[in-house]
Every structure is written in structure tokens, then in C-alpha cells.
Protein backbone atom coordinates (compact mmCIF):
# COMPACT_ATOMS: atom_id res chain seq x y z
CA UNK A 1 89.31 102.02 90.90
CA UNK A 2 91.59 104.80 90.64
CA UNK A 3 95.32 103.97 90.98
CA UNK A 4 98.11 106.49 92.12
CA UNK A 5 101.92 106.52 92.79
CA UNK A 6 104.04 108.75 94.35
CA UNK A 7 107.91 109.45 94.78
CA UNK A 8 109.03 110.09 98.68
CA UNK A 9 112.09 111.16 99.71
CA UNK A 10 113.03 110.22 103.35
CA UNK A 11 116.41 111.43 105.20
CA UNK A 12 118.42 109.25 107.27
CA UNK A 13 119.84 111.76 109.19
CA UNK A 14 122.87 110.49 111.10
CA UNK A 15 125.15 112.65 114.04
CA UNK A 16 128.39 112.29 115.19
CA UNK A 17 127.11 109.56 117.79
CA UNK A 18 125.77 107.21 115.17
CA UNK A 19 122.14 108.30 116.08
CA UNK A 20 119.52 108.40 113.62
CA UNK A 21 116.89 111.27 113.83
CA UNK A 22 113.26 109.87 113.71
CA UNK A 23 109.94 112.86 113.99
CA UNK A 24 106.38 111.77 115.14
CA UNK A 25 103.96 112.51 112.86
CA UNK A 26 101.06 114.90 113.51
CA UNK A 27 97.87 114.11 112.14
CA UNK A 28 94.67 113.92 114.75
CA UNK A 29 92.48 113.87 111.00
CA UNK A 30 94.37 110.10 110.50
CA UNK A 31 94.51 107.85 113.34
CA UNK A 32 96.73 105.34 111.12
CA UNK A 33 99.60 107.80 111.78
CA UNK A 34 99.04 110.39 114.19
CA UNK A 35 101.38 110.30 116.64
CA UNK A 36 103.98 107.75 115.15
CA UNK A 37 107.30 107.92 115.10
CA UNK A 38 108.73 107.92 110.93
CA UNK A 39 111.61 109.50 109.32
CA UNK A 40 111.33 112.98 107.75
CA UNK A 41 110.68 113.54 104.07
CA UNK A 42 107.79 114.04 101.72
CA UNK A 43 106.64 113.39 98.45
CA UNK A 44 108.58 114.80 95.52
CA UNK A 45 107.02 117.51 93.66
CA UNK A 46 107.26 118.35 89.81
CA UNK A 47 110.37 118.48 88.08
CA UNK A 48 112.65 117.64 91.39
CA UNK A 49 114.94 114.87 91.69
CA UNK A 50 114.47 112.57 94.84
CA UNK A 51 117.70 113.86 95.95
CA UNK A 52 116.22 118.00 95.56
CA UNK A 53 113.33 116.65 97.81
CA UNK A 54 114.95 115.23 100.35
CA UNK A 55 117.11 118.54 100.89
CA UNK A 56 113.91 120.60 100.90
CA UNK A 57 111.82 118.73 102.94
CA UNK A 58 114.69 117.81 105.76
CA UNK A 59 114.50 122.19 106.07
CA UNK A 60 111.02 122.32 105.99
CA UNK A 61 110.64 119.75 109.00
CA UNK A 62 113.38 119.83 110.90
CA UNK A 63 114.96 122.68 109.81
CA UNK A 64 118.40 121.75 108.88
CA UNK A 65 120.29 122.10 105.97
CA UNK A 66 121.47 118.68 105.00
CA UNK A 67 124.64 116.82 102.87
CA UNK A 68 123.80 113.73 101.73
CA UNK A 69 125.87 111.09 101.48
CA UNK A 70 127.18 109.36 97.83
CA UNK A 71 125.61 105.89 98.64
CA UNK A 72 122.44 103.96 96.86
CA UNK A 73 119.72 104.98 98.62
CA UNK A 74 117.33 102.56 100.89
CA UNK A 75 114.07 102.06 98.60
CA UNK A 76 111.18 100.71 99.73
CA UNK A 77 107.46 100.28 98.51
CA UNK A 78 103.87 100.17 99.97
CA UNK A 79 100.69 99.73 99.04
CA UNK A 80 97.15 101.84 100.83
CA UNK A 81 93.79 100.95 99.84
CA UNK A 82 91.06 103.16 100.11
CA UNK A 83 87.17 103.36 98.91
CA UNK A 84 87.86 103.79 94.94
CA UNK A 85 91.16 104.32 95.51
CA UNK A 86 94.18 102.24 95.51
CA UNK A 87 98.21 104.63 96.43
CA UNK A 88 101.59 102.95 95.34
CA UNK A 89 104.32 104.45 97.29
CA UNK A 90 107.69 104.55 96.21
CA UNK A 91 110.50 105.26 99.22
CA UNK A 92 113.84 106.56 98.90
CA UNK A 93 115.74 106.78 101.76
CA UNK A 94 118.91 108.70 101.50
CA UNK A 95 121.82 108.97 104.40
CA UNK A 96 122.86 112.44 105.22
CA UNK A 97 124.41 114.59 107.61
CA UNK A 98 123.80 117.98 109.10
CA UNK A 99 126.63 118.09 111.40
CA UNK A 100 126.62 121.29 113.77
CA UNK A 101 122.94 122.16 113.30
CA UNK A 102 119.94 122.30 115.79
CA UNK A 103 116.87 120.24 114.82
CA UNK A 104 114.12 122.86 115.15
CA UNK A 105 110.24 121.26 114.10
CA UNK A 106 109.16 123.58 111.28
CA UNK A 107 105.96 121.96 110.22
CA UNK A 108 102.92 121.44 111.42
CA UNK A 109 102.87 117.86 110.70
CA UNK A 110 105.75 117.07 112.79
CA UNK A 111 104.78 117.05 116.87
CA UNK A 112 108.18 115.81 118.20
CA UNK A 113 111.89 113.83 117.17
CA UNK A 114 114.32 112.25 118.81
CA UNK A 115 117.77 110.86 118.39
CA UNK A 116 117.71 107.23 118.67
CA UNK A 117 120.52 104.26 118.57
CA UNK A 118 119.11 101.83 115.79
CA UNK A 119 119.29 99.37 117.68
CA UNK A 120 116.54 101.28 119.72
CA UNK A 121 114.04 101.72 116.96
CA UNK A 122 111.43 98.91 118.38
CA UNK A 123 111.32 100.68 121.38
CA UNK A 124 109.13 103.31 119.07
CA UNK A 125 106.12 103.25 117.62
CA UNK A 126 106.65 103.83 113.71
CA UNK A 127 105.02 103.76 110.79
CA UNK A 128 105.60 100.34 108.56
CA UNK A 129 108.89 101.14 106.70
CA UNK A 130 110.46 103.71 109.14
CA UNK A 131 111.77 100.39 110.65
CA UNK A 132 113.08 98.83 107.69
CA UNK A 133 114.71 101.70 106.88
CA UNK A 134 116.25 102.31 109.74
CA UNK A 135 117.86 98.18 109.92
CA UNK A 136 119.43 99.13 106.32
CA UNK A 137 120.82 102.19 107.60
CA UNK A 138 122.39 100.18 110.61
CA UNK A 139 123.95 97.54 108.43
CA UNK A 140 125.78 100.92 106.04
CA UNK A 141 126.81 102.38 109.50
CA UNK A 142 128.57 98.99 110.32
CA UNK A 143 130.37 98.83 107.12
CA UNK A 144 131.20 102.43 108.37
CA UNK A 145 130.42 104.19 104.83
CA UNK A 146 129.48 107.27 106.61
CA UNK A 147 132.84 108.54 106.50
């Protein structure tokens, strides 16, 4: 069996409201995901820092050029199985802030986002850790390190 593991970078994108931006994925090729609701980011590529892919990745799918904010980040892990292969997935979910910006899509694996209150998030569809992620975020926003 051939074993893998990867490095994502996710942004917690917060506004002025306390809202957290959440995309739907698009992938008709995956039914697993297609069509729910995540956080943006992507895997990090050779020789950048989590932090360098979280920047690139929040402009490549939603467009905005992002600040993150001097915190440890969320992490998280999962596991996928497939035939022969077996994916560890390292998440690192990073607060930020693009304050003033407009979220424009700007991939084609992104269908939609919306702004949502956390305590919201289970009125969504998400993939597994989006959730998580999101109830960590929530508990930094109540002991108001955002500012």
C-alpha cells in the first residue's frame, strides 16, 4: 500500500461582523465533496511555508489579499483510504483578515461562499474538519484575540 501526506493550509477568514467565510467545493468527478461547504486553502507546494500557502491560495479562490493573524494556528488531521492507497492530511488553519475587500470565486473548484455566524455552521453541509475548525475559531473570537 502506498502511503502519502500532505500539508494544507486553510484560512479562517473573519469580517468586521465576526463572520467566518466558508466556499462550497466544486467537484461533480467526487461525490464525497462536491457541493460541500469547507474553508478555503490548498495543499502547500515545494519550498512554501504553511503561512505562504495560505496567502496564495485565499487569492487564488476567493480572491483577496489576506493578513493573518499572530496566533497558533487550528491543526487538524485526517485519514482517506483508497484501493492501494492510503492519504494523511495535515490541516493548518490560520485566522486572517481581509478587511475592505470583495470575495470574488477565482477557481474553478469553488461554486459558491457565504458569510456565516459560527454558531451557524451546522446549518451547512461541510466537509469533516471545516466544522471543527470553525468551533476553535469561535472559542479565539470569544477570547476576542482578533484584535
Amino acid at each position: 500500500m502506498n502511503h502519502i501526506q500532505i500539508i494544507v493550509g486553510l484560512g479562517i477568514l473573519v469580517n468586521k461582523k465576526n463572520e467566518i467565510l466558508i466556499t462550497q467545493r466544486y467537484d461533480p468527478g467526487n461525490p464525497r465533496i462536491h457541493l460541500r461547504w469547507q474553508l478555503p486553502g490548498g495543499g502547500v507546494e515545494f519550498g512554501e511555508t504553511v503561512e505562504e500557502a495560505v496567502v496564495r491560495e485565499m487569492k487564488e479562490e476567493v480572491s483577496v489579499d489576506v493578513t493573518l493573524l499572530h496566533h497558533p494556528p487550528v491543526i487538524g488531521t485526517s485519514i482517506w483510504e483508497y484501493p492501494g492507497k492510503k492519504i494523511q492530511c495535515f490541516l493548518f488553519g490560520y485566522m486572517c483578515r481581509a478587511d475592505g475587500q470583495k470575495i470574488t470565486i477565482g477557481c474553478p473548484e469553488t461554486s459558491d461562499f457565504a458569510w456565516i455566524r459560527p454558531d451557524d455552521i451546522e446549518q451547512y453541509d461541510c466537509l469533516p474538519k471545516a466544522k471543527e475548525f470553525i468551533e476553535q475559531a469561535k472559542k479565539m473570537m470569544k477570547m476576542d484575540i482578533l484584535h
